[in-house]
N, C-alpha and C. Protein backbone atom coordinates (compact mmCIF):
# COMPACT_ATOMS: atom_id res chain seq x y z
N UNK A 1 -25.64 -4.47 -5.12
CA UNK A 1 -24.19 -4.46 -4.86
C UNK A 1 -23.48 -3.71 -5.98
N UNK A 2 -22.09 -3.16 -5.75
CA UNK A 2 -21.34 -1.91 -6.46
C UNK A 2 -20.43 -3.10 -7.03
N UNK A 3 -20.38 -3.33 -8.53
CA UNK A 3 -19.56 -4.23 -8.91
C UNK A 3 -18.16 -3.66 -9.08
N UNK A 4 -17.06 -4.34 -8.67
CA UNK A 4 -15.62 -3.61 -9.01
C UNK A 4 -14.76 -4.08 -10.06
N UNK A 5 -15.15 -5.45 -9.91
CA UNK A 5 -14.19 -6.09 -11.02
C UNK A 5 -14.57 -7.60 -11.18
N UNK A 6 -13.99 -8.13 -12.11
CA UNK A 6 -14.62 -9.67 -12.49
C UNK A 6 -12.80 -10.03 -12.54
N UNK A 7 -13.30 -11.90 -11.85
CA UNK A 7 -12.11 -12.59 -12.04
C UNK A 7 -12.59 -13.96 -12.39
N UNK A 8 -12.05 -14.22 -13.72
CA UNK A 8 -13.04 -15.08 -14.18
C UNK A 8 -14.45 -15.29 -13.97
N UNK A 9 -14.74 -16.31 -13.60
CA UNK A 9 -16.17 -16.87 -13.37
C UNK A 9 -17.14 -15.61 -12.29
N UNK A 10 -16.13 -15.00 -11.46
CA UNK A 10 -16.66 -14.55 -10.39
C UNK A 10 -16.91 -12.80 -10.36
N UNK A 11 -17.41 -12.18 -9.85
CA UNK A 11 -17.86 -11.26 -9.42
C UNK A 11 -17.40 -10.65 -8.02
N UNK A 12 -16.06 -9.17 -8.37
CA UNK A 12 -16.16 -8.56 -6.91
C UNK A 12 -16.93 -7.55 -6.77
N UNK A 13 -17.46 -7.20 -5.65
CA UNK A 13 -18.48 -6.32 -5.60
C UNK A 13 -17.86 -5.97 -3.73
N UNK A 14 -18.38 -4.39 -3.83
CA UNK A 14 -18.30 -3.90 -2.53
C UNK A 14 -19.54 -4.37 -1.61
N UNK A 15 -18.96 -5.20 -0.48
CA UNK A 15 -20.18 -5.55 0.88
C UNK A 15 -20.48 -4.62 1.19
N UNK A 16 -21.55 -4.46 1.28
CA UNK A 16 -22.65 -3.05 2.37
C UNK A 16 -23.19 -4.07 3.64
N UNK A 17 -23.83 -3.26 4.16
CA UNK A 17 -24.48 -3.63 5.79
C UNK A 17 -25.45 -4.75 5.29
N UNK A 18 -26.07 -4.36 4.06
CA UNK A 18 -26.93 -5.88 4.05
C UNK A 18 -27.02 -7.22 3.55
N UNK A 19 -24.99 -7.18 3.22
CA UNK A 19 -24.29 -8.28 3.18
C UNK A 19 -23.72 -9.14 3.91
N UNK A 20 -24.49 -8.32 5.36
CA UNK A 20 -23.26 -9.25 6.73
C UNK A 20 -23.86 -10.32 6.98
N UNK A 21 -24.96 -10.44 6.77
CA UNK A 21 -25.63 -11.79 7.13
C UNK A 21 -25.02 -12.90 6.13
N UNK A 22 -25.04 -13.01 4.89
CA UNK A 22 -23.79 -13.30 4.02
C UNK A 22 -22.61 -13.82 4.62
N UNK A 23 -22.23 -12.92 4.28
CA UNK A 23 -20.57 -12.88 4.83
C UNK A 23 -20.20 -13.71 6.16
N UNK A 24 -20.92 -13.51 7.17
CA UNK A 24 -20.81 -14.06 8.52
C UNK A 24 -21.16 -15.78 8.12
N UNK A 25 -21.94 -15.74 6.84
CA UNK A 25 -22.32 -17.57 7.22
C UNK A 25 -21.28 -17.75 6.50
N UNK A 26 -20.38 -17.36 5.62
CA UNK A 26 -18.81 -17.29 4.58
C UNK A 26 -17.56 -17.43 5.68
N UNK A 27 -18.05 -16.89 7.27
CA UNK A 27 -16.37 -16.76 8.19
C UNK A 27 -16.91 -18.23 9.06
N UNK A 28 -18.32 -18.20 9.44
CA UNK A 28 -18.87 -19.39 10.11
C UNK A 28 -18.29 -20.92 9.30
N UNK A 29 -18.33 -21.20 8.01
CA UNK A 29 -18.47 -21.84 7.18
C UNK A 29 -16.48 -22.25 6.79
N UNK A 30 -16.01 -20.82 6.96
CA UNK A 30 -14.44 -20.89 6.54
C UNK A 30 -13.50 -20.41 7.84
N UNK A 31 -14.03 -21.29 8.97
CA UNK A 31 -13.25 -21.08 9.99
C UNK A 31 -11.25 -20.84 10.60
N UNK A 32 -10.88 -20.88 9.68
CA UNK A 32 -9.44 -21.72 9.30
C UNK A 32 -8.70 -20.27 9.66
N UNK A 33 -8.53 -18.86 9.30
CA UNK A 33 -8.07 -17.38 8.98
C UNK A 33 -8.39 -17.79 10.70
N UNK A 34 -9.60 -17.66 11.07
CA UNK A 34 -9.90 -17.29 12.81
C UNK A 34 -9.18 -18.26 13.91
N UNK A 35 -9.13 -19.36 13.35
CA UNK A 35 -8.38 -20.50 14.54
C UNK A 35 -6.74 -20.37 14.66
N UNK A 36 -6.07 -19.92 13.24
CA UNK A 36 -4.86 -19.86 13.02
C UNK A 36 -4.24 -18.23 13.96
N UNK A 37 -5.16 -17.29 13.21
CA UNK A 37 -4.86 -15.94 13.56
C UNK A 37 -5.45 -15.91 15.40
N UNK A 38 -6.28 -15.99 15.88
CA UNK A 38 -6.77 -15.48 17.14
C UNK A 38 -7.17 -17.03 17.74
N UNK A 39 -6.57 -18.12 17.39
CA UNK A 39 -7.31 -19.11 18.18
C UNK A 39 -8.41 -19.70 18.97
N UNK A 40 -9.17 -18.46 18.48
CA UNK A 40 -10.68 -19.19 18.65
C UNK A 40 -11.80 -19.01 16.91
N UNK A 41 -13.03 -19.67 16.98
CA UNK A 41 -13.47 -19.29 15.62
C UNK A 41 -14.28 -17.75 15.81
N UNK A 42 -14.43 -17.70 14.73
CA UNK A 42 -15.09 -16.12 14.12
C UNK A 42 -16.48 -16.20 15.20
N UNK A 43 -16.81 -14.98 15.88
CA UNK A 43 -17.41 -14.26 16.96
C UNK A 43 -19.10 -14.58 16.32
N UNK A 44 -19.79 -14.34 17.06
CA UNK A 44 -21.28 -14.36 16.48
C UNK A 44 -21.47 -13.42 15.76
N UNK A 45 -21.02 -11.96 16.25
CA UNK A 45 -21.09 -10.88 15.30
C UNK A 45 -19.64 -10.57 14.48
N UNK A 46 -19.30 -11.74 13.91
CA UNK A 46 -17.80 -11.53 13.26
C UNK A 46 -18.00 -10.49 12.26
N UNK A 47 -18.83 -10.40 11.18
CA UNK A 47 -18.59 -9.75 10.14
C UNK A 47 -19.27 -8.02 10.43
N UNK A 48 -19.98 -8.16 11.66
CA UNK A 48 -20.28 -6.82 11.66
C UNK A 48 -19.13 -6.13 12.54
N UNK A 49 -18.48 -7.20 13.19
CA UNK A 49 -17.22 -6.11 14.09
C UNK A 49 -16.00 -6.05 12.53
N UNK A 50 -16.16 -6.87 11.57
CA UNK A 50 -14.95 -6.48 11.02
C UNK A 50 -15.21 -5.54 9.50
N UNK A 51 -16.98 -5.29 9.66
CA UNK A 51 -17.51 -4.15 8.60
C UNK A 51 -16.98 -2.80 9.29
N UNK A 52 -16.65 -2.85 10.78
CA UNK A 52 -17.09 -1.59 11.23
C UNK A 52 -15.59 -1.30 11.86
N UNK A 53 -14.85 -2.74 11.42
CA UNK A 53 -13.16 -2.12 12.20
C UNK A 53 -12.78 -0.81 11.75
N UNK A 54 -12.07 -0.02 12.04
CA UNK A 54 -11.20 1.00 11.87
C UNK A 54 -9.58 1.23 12.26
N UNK A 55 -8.51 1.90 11.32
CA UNK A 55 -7.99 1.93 12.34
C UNK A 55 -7.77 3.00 13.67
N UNK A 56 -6.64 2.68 14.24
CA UNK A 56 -7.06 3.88 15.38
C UNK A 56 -6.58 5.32 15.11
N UNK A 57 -7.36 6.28 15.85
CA UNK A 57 -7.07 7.87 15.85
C UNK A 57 -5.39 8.02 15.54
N UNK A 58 -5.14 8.91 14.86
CA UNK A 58 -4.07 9.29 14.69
C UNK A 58 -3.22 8.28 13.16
N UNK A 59 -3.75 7.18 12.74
CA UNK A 59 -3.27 6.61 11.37
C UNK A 59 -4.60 7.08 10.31
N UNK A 60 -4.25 8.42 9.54
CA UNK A 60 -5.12 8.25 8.60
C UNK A 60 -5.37 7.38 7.81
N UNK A 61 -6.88 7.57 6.69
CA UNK A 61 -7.07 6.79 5.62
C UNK A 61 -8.22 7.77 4.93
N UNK A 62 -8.36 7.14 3.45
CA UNK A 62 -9.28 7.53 2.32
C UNK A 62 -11.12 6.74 2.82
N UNK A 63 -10.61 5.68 3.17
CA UNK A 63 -12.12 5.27 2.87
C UNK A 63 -11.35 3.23 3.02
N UNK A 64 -12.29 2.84 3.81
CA UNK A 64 -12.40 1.09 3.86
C UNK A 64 -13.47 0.68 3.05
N UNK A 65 -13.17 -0.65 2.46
CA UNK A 65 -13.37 -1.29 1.23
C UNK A 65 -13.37 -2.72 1.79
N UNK A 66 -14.93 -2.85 2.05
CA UNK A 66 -14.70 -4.18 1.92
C UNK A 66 -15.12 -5.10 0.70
N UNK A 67 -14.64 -5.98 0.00
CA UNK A 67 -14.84 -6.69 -0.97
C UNK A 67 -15.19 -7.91 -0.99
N UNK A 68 -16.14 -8.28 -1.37
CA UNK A 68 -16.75 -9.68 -1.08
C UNK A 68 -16.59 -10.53 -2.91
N UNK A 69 -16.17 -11.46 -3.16
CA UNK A 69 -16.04 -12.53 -4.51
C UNK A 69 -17.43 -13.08 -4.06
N UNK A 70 -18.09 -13.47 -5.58
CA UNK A 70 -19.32 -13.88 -5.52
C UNK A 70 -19.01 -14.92 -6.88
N UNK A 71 -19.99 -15.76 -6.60
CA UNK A 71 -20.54 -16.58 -7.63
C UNK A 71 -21.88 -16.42 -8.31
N UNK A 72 -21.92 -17.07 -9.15
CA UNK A 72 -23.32 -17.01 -9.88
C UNK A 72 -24.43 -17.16 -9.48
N UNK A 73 -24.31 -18.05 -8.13
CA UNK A 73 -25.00 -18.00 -7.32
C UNK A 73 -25.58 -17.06 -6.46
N UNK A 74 -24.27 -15.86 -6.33
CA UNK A 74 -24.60 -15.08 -5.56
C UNK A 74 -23.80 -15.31 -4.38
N UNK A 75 -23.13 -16.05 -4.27
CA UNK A 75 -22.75 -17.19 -3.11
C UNK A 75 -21.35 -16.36 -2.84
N UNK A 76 -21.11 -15.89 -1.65
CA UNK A 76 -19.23 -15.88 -1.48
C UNK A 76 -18.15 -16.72 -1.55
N UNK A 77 -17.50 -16.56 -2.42
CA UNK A 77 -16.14 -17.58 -2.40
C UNK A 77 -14.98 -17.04 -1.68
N UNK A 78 -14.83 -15.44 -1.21
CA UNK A 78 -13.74 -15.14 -1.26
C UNK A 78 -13.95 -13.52 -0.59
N UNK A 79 -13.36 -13.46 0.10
CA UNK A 79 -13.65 -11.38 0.50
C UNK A 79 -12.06 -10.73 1.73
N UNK A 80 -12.45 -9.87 1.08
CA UNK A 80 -11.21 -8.48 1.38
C UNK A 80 -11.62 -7.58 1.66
N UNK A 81 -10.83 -6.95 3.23
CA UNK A 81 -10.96 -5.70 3.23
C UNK A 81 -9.73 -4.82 2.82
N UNK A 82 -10.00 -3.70 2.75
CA UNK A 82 -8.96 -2.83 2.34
C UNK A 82 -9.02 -1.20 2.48
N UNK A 83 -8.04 -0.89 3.08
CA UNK A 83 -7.81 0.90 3.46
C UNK A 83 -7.02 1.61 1.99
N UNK A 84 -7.64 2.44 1.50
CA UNK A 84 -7.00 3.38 0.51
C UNK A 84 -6.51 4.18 1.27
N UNK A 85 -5.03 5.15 0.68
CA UNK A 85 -4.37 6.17 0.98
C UNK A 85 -4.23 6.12 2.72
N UNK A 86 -3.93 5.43 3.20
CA UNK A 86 -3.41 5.00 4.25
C UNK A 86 -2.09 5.57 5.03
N UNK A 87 -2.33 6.41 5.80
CA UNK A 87 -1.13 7.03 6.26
C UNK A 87 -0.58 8.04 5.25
N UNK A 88 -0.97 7.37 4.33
CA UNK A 88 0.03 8.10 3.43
C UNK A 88 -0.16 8.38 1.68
N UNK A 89 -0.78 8.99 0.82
CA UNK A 89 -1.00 8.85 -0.29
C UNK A 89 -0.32 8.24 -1.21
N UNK A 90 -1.73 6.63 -1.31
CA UNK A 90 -0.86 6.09 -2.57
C UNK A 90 -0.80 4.56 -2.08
N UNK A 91 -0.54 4.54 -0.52
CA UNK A 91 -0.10 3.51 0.31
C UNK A 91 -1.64 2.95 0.61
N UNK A 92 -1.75 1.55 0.44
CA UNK A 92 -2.74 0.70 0.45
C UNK A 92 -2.98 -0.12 1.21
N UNK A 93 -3.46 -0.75 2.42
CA UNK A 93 -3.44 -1.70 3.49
C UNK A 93 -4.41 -2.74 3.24
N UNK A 94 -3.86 -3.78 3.51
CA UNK A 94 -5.31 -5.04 3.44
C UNK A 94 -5.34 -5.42 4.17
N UNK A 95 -6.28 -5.39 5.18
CA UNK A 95 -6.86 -6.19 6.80
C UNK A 95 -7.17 -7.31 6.62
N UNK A 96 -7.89 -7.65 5.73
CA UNK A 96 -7.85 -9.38 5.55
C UNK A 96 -8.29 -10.00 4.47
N UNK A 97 -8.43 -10.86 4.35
CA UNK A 97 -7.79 -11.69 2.83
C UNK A 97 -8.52 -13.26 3.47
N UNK A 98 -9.48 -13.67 2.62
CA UNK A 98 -9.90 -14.90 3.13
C UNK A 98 -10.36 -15.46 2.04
N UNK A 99 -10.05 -16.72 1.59
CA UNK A 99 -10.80 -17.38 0.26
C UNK A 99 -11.06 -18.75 1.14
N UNK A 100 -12.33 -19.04 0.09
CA UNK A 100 -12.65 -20.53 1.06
C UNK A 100 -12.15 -21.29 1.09
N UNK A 101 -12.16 -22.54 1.87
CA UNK A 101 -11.58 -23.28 1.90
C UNK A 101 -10.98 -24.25 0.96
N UNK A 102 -12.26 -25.13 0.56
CA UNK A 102 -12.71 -25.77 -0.79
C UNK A 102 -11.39 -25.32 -1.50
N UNK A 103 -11.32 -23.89 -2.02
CA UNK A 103 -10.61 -23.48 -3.18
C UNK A 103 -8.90 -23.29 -2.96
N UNK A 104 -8.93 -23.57 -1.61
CA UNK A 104 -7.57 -23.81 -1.17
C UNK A 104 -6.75 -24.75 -1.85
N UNK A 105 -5.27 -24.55 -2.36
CA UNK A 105 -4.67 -25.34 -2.95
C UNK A 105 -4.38 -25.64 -4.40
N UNK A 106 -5.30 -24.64 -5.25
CA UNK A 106 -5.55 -25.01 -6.55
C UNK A 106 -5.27 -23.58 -7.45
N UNK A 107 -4.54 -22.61 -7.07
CA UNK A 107 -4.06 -21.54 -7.70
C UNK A 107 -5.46 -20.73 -7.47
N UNK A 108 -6.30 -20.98 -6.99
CA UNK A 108 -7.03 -20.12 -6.70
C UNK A 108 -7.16 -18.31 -6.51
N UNK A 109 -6.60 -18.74 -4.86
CA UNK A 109 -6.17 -17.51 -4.18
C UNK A 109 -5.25 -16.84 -5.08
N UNK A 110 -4.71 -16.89 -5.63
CA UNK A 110 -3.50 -15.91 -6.39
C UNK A 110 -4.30 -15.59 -7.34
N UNK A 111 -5.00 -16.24 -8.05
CA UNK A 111 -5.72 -15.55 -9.05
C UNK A 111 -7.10 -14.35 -8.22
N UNK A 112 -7.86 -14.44 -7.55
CA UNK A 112 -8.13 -13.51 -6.91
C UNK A 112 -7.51 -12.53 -6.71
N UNK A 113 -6.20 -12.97 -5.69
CA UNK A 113 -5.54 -11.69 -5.31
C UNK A 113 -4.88 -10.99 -6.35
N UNK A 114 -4.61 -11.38 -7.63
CA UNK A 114 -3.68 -10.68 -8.63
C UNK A 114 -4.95 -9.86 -9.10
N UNK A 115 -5.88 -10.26 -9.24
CA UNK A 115 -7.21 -9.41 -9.67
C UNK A 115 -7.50 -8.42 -8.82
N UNK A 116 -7.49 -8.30 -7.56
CA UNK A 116 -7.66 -7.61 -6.60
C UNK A 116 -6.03 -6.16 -6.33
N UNK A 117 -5.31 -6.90 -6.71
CA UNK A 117 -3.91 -6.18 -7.12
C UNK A 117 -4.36 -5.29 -7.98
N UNK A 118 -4.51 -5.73 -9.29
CA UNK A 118 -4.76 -4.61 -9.99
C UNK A 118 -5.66 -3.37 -10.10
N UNK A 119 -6.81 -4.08 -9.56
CA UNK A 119 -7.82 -3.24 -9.37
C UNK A 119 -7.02 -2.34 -8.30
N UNK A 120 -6.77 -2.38 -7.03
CA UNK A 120 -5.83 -1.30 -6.64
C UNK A 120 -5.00 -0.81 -7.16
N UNK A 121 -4.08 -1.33 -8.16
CA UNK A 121 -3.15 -0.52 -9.11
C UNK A 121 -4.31 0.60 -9.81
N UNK A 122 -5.03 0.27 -10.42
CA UNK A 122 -5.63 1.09 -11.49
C UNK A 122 -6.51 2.01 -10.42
N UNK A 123 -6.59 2.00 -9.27
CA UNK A 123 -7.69 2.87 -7.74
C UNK A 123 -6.37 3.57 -7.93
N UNK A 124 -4.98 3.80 -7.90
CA UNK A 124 -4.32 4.66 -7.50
C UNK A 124 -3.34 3.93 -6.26
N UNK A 125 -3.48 2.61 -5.64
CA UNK A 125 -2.54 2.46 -5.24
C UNK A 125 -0.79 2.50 -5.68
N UNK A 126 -0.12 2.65 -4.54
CA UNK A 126 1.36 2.38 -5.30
C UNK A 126 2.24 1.59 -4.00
N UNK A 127 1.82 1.50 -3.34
CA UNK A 127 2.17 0.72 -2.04
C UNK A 127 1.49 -0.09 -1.71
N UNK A 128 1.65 -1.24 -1.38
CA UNK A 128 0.56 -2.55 -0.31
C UNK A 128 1.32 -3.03 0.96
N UNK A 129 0.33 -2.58 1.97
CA UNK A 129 1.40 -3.07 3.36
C UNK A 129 0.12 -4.18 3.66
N UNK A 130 0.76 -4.90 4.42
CA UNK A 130 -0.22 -5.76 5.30
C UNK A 130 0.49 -6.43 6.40
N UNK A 131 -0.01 -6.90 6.94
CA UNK A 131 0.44 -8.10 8.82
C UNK A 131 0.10 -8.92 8.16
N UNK A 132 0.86 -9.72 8.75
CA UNK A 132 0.40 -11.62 8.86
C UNK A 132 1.07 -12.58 10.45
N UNK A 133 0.75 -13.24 10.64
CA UNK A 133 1.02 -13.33 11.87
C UNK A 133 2.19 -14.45 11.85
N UNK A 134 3.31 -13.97 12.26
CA UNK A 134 3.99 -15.36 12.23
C UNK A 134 3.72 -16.84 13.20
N UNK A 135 4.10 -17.60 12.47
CA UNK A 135 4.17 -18.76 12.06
C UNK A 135 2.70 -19.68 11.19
N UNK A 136 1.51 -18.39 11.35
CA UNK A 136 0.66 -18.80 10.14
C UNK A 136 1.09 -18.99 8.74
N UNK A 137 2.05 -20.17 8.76
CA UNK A 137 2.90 -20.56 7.67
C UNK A 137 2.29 -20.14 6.28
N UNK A 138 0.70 -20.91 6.43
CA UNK A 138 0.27 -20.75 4.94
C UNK A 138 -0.16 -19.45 4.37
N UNK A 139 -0.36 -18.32 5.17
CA UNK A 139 -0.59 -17.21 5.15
C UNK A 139 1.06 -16.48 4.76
N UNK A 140 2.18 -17.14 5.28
CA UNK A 140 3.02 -16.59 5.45
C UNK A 140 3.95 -17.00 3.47
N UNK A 141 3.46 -18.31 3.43
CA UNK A 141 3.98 -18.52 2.06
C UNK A 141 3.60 -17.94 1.46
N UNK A 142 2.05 -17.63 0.98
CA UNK A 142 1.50 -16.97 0.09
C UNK A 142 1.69 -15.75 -0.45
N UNK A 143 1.89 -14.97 0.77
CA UNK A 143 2.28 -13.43 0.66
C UNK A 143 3.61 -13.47 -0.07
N UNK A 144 4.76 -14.17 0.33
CA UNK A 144 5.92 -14.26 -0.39
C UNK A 144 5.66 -14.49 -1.65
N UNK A 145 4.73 -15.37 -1.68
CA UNK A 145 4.96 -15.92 -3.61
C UNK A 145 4.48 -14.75 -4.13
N UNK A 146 3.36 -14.08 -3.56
CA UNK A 146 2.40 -12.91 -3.90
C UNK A 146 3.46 -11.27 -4.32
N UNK A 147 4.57 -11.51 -3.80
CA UNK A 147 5.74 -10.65 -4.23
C UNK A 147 6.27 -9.59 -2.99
N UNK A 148 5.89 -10.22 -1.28
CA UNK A 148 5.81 -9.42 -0.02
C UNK A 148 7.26 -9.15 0.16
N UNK A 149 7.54 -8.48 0.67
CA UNK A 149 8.88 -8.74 1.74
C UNK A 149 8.63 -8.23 2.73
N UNK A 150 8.89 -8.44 4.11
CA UNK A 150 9.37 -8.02 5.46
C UNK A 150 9.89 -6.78 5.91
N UNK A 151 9.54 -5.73 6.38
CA UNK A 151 9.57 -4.96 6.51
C UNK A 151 10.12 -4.73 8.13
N UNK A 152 9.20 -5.29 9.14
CA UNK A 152 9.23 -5.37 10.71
C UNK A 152 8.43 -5.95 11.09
N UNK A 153 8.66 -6.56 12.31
CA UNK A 153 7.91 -7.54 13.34
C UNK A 153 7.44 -6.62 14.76
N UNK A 154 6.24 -6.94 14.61
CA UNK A 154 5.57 -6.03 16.13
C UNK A 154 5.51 -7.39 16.86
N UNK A 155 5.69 -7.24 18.10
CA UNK A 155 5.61 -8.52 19.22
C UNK A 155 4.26 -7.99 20.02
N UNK A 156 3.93 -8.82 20.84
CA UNK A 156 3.31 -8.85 21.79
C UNK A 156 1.71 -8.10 21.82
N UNK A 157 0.95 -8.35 20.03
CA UNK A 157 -0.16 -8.23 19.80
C UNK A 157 -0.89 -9.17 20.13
N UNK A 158 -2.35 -8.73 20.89
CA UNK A 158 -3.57 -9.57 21.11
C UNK A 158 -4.43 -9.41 19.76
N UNK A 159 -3.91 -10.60 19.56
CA UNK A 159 -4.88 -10.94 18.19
C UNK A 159 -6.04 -12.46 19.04
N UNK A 160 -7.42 -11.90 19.52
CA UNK A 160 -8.17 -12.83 19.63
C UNK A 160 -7.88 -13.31 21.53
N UNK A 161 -8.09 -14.65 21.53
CA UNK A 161 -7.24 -15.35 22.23
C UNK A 161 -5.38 -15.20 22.40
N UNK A 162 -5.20 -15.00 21.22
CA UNK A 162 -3.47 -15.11 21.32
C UNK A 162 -2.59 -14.22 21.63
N UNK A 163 -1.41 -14.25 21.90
CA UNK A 163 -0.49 -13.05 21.43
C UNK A 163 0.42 -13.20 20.83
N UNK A 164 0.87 -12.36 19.94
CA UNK A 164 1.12 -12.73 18.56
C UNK A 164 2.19 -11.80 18.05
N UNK A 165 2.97 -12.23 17.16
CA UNK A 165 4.32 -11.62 16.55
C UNK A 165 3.85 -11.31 15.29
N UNK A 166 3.48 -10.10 14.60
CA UNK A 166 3.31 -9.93 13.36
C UNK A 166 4.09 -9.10 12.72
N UNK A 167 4.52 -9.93 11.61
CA UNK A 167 5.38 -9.25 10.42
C UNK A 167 4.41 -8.59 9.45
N UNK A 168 4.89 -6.95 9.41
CA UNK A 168 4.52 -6.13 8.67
C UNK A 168 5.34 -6.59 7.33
N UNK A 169 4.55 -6.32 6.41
CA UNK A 169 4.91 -6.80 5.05
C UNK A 169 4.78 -5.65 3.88
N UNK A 170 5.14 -5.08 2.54
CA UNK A 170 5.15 -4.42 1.41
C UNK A 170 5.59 -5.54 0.80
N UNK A 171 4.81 -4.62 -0.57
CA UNK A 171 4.82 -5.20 -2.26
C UNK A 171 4.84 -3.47 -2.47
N UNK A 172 5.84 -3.20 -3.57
CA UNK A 172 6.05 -2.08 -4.82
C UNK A 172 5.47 -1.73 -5.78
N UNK A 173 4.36 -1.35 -5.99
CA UNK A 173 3.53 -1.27 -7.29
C UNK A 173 4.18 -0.32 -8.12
N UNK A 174 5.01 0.53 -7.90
CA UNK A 174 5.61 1.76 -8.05
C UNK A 174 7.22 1.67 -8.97
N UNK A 175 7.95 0.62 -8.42
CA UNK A 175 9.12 0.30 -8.54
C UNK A 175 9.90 1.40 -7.86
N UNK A 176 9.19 1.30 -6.66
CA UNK A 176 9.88 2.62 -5.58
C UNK A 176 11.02 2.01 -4.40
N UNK A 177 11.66 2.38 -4.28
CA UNK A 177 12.62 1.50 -3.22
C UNK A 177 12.22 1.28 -1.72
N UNK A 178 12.51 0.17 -0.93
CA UNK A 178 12.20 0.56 0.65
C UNK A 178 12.33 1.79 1.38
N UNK A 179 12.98 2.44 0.86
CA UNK A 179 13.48 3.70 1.76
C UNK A 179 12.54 4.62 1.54
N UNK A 180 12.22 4.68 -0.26
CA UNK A 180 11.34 5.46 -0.14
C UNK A 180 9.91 5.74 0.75
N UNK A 181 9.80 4.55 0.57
CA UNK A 181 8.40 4.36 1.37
C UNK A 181 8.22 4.45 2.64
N UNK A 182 9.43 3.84 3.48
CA UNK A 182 10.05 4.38 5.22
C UNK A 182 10.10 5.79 5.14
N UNK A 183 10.36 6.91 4.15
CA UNK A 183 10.08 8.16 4.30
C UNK A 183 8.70 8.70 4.30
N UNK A 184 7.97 8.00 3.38
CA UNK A 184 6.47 7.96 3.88
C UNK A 184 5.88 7.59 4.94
N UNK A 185 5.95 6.59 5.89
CA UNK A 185 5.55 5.72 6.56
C UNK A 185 6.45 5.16 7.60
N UNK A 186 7.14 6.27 8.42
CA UNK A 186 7.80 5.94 9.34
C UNK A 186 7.59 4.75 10.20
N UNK A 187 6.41 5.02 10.92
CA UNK A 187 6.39 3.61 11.64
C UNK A 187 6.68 2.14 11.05
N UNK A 188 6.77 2.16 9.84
CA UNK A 188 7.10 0.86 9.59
C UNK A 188 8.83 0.37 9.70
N UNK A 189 9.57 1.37 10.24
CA UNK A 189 10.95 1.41 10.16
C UNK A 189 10.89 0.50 11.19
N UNK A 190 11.96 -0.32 11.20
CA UNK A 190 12.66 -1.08 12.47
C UNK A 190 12.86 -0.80 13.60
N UNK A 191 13.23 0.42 13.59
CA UNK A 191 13.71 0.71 14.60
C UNK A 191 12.87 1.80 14.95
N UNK A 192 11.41 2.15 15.06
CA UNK A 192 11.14 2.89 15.15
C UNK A 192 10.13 2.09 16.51
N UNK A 193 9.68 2.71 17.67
CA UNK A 193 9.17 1.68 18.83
C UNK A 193 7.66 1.61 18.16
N UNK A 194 7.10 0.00 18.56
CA UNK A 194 6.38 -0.56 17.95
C UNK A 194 4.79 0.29 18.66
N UNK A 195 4.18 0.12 18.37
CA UNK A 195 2.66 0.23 18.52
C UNK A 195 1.47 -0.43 18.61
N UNK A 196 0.74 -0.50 19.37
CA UNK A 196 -0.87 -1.23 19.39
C UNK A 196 -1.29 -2.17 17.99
N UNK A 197 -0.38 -1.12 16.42
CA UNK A 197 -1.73 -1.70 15.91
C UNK A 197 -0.80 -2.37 14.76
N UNK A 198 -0.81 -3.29 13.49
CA UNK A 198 0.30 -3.48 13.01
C UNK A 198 0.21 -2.48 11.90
């Protein structure tokens, strides 16, 4: 494994193909992201449909990153994917964000993700967009404390089983204003008609 960065105790390292067996007993094991987001649990082949997601024709990107947190064990506590230069140079997307359960509640997750922040700061990000699905409250607090704001709401996504209202979200790594970045990244404007994907 390609080590990227250490957060405390733990070890991130980039997942390859012969981490899905891994990983899949990590979404089997931390069902909670799959019941909330798509209302059913993670697929038999969960981690190989979400090694191999993309997004669709016509939204560029640099390269997907998936990131798996490890223990000493070797063991996953925690994994992220993530799109560099996304639409737009500079602009950073995270598809998903899952820490285990167990570690839920205890400042955990923020310490990950601030580790995972930077390490994209110092990759060259300067933008972070992401979805979250509304009313996945705890998903929805976090991002706020995490420094998100609201950007736009796409309606009437099939996420899974469901259909679903997701608020597109930014964080500023840049100290660049909203506008600026709506000049980058049109579709994320309000008023701009929504699309398939968030």
């Amino acid at each position: 494994m390609h080590g990227l960065f250490v957060i405390d105790k733990w070890d991130a390292c980039e997942i390859t193909a012969d981490d899905l067996p891994a990983l899949q007993l990590f979404f089997a094991a931390n069902p909670e992201y799959f019941h909330a987001v798509n209302g059913m649990p993670p697929r038999e082949d969960e981690a190989w449909q979400e090694f191999n997601d993309r997004p669709p024709a016509g939204m560029p990107y640099e390269r997907q990153v998936m990131i798996g947190i490890f223990d000493h064990q070797n063991q996953l506590v925690a994994m992220a994917s993530v799109l560099s230069n996304f639409i737009a140079s500079g602009v950073w997307h995270i598809g998903l964000f899952i820490v285990a359960t167990r570690l839920h509640g205890n400042g955990t997750a923020s310490s990950i993700y601030t580790a995972l922040e930077a390490w994209m700061s110092q990759s060259g990000a300067q933008w972070i967009r992401l979805g979250v699905v509304l009313g996945n409250q705890r998903a929805e607090r976090f991002w706020q404390k995490m420094g998100y704001t609201e950007l736009r709401q796409r309606k009437g996504l099939q996420t899974g089983n469901l259909v679903s209202t997701v608020r597109v979200l930014l964080k500023s790594l840049c100290a660049g204003s909203v506008e600026t970045y709506l000049n980058l990244v049109e579709r994320d404007r309000p008023d701009v008609l929504p699309s398939v994907s968030p």
